[in-house]
Protein backbone atom coordinates (compact mmCIF):
# COMPACT_ATOMS: atom_id res chain seq x y z
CA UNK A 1 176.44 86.79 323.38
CA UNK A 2 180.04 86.39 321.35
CA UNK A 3 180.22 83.04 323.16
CA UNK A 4 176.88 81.53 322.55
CA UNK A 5 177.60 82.36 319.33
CA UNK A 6 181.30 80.93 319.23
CA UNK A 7 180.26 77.84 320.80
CA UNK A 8 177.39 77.86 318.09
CA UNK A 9 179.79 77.80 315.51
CA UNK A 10 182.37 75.19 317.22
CA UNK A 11 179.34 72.54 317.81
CA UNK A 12 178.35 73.14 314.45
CA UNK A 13 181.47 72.93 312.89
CA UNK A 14 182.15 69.33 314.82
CA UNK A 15 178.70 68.17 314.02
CA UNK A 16 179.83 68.47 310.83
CA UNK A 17 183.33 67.13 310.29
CA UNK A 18 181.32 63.96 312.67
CA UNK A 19 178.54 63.88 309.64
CA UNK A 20 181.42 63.93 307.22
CA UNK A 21 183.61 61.27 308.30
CA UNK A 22 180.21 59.07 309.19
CA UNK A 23 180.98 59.01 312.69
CA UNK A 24 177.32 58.66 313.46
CA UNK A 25 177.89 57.77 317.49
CA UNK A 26 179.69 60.38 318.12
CA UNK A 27 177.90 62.46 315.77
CA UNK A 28 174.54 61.68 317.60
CA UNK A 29 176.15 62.29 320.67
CA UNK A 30 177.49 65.67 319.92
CA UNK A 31 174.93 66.76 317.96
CA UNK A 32 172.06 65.92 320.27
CA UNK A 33 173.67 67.14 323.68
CA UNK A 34 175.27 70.62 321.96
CA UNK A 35 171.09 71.14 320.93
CA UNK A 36 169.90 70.75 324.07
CA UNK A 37 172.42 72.81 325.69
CA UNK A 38 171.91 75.75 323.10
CA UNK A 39 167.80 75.20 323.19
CA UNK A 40 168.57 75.58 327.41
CA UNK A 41 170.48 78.78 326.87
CA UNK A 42 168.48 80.07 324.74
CA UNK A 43 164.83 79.63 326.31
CA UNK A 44 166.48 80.41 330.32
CA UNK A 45 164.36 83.56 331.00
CA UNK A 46 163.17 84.26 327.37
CA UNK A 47 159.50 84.88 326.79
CA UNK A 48 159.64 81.62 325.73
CA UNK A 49 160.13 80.47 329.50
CA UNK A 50 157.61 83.29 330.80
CA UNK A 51 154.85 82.27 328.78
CA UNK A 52 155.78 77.72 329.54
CA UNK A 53 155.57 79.14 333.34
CA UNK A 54 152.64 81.09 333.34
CA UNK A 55 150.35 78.54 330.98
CA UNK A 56 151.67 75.79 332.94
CA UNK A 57 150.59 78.05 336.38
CA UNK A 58 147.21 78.85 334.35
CA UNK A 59 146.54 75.30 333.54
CA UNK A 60 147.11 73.89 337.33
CA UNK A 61 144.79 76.42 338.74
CA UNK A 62 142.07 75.86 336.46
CA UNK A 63 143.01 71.81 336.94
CA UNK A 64 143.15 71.93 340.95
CA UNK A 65 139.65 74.31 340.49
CA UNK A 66 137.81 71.65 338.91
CA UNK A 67 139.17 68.89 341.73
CA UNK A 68 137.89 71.64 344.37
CA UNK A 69 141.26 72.21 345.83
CA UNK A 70 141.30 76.28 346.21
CA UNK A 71 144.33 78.38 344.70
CA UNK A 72 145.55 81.73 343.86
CA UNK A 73 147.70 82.42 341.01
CA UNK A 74 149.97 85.89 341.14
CA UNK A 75 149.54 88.04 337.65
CA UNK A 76 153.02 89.10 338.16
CA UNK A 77 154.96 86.39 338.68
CA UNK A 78 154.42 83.68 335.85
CA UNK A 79 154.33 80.45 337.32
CA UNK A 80 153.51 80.95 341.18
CA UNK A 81 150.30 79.60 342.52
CA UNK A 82 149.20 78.85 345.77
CA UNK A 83 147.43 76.05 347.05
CA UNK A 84 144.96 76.10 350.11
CA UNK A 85 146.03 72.82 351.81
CA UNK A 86 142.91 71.07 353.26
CA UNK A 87 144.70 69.73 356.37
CA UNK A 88 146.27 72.54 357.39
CA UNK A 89 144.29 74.90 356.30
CA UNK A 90 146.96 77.66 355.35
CA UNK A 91 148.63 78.32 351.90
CA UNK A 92 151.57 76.99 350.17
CA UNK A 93 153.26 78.01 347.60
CA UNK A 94 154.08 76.20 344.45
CA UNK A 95 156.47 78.20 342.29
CA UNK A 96 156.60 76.76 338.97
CA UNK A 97 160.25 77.59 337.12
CA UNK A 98 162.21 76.24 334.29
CA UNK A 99 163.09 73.06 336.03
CA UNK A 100 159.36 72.52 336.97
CA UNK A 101 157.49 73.75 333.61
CA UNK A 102 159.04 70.83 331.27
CA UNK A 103 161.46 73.18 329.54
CA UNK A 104 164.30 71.22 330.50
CA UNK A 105 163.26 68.23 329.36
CA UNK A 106 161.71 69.61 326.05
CA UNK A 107 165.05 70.83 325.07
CA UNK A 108 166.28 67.22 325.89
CA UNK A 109 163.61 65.59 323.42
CA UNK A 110 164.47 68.43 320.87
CA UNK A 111 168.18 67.57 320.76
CA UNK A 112 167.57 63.73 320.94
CA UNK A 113 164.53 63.98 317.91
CA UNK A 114 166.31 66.43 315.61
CA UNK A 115 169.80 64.28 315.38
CA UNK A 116 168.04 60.84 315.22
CA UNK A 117 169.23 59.36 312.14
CA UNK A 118 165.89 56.90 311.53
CA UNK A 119 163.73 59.73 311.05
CA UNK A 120 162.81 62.12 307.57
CA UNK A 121 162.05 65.73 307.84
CA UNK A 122 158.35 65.79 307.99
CA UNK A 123 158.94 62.90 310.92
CA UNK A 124 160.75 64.84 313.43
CA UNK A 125 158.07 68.16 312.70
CA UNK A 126 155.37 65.57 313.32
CA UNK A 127 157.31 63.86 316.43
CA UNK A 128 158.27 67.44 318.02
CA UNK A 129 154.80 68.81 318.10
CA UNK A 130 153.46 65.92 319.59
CA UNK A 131 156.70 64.82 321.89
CA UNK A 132 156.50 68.58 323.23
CA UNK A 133 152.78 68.11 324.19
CA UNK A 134 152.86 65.26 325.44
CA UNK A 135 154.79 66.47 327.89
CA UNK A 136 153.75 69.57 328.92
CA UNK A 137 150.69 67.12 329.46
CA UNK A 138 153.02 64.46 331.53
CA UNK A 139 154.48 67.45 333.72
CA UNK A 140 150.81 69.21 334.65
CA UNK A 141 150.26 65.43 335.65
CA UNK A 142 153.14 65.37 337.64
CA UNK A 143 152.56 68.52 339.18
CA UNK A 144 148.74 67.73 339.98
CA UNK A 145 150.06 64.66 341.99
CA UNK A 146 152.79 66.24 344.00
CA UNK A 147 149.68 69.06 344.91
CA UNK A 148 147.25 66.01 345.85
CA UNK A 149 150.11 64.37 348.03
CA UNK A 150 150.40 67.75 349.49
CA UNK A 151 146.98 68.58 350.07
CA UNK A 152 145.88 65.02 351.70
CA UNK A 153 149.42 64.47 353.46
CA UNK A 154 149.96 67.61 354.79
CA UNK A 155 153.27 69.82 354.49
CA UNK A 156 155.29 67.33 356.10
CA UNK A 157 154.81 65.30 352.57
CA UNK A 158 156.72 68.06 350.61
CA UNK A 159 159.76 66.31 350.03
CA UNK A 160 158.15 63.26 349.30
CA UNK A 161 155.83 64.42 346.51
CA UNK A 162 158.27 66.58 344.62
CA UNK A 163 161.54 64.35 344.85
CA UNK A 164 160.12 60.88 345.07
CA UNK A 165 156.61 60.70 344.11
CA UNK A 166 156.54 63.62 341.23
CA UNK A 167 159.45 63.00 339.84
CA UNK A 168 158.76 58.65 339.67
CA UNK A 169 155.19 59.73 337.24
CA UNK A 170 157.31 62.00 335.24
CA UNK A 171 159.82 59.64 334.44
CA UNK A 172 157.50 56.55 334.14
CA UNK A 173 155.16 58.83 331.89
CA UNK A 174 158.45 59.81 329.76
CA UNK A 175 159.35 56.62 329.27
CA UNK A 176 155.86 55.76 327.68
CA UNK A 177 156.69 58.86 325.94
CA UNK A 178 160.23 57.85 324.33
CA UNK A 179 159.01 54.26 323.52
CA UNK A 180 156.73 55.91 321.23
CA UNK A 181 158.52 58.23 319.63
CA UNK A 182 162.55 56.57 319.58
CA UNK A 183 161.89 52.72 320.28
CA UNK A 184 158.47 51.61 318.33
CA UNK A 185 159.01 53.49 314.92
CA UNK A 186 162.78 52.05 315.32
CA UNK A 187 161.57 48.87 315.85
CA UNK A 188 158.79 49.04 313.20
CA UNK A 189 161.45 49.65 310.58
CA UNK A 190 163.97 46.75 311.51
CA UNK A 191 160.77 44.66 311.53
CA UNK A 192 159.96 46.42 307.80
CA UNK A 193 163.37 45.79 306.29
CA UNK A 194 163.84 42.25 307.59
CA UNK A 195 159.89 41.56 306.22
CA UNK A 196 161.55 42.81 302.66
């Protein structure tokens, strides 16, 4: 706890003297990547974590219901579910942690929107609540496709799903994402204040 809280201090203290001077690359930089690391540390198995897990576990059962694909989800462990594959007919199971429930990559946004020197207060509130849904939206997405590889491909297509397949809509879908909330209000006013 002393160093979370020293390194606290030390990131804020550069983020500062980096503000100061108007060092704003290195200022974004440091500012944006210390965030995300602190946001990390401080959701890894917080209740914060427990309850991404088990709504994102929740919300593919329910999803995977509806397509008729049968599952199972464990009360006691947040996040695990298991999917009848049709193929095989036998269960697998799809264990849903902080790498898999968008965490990671919510902290990432967090650091990158809350540093980002184009946008007013009342922007990055607006920007964070819908940044962070969007992607919990973009990784259920993600994590029904890697399931529907799985169930029509057999468990032979495990790999393929979650390293190649999965992981190619996140990051397309994230991209769509960023453009929206970094590159098109960036670009919207340079457009404004050469239009002046």
């Amino acid at each position: 706890m002393i160093y979370w809280i020293l390194g606290t201090l030390v990131w804020a203290l550069i983020g500062y003297y980096l503000h100061k001077h108007r060092i704003w690359i290195f200022y974004y930089t440091w500012t944006a990547v210390g965030l995300t690391i602190l946001a990390i540390l401080a959701v890894r198995s917080s209740a914060v974590e427990y309850m991404v897990e088990q709504w994102t576990g929740l919300f593919l059962h329910q999803g995977l219901a509806y397509l008729g694909i049968k599952t199972y989800i464990f009360d006691k462990a947040p996040g695990t579910v298991l999917v009848l594959l049709a193929l095989e007919n036998s269960w697998t199971c799809i264990d849903i942690d902080i790498e898999c429930s968008g965490l990671l990559e919510s902290c990432v946004l967090l650091g990158l929107l809350w540093f980002f020197p184009a946008f007013n207060y009342r922007q990055r509130v607006s920007y964070t609540l819908s940044g962070l849904l969007a992607l919990f939206i973009i990784n259920l997405i993600r994590l029904y496709t890697i399931v529907l590889v799985i169930n029509f491909g057999g468990r032979d297509t495990l790999y393929i799903a979650h390293t190649l397949i999965g992981r190619l809509v996140f990051f397309m879908l994230v991209i769509v994402v960023y453009w929206y909330l970094f590159t098109r209000p960036s670009l919207q006013r340079i457009w404004r204040q050469d239009n002046v």
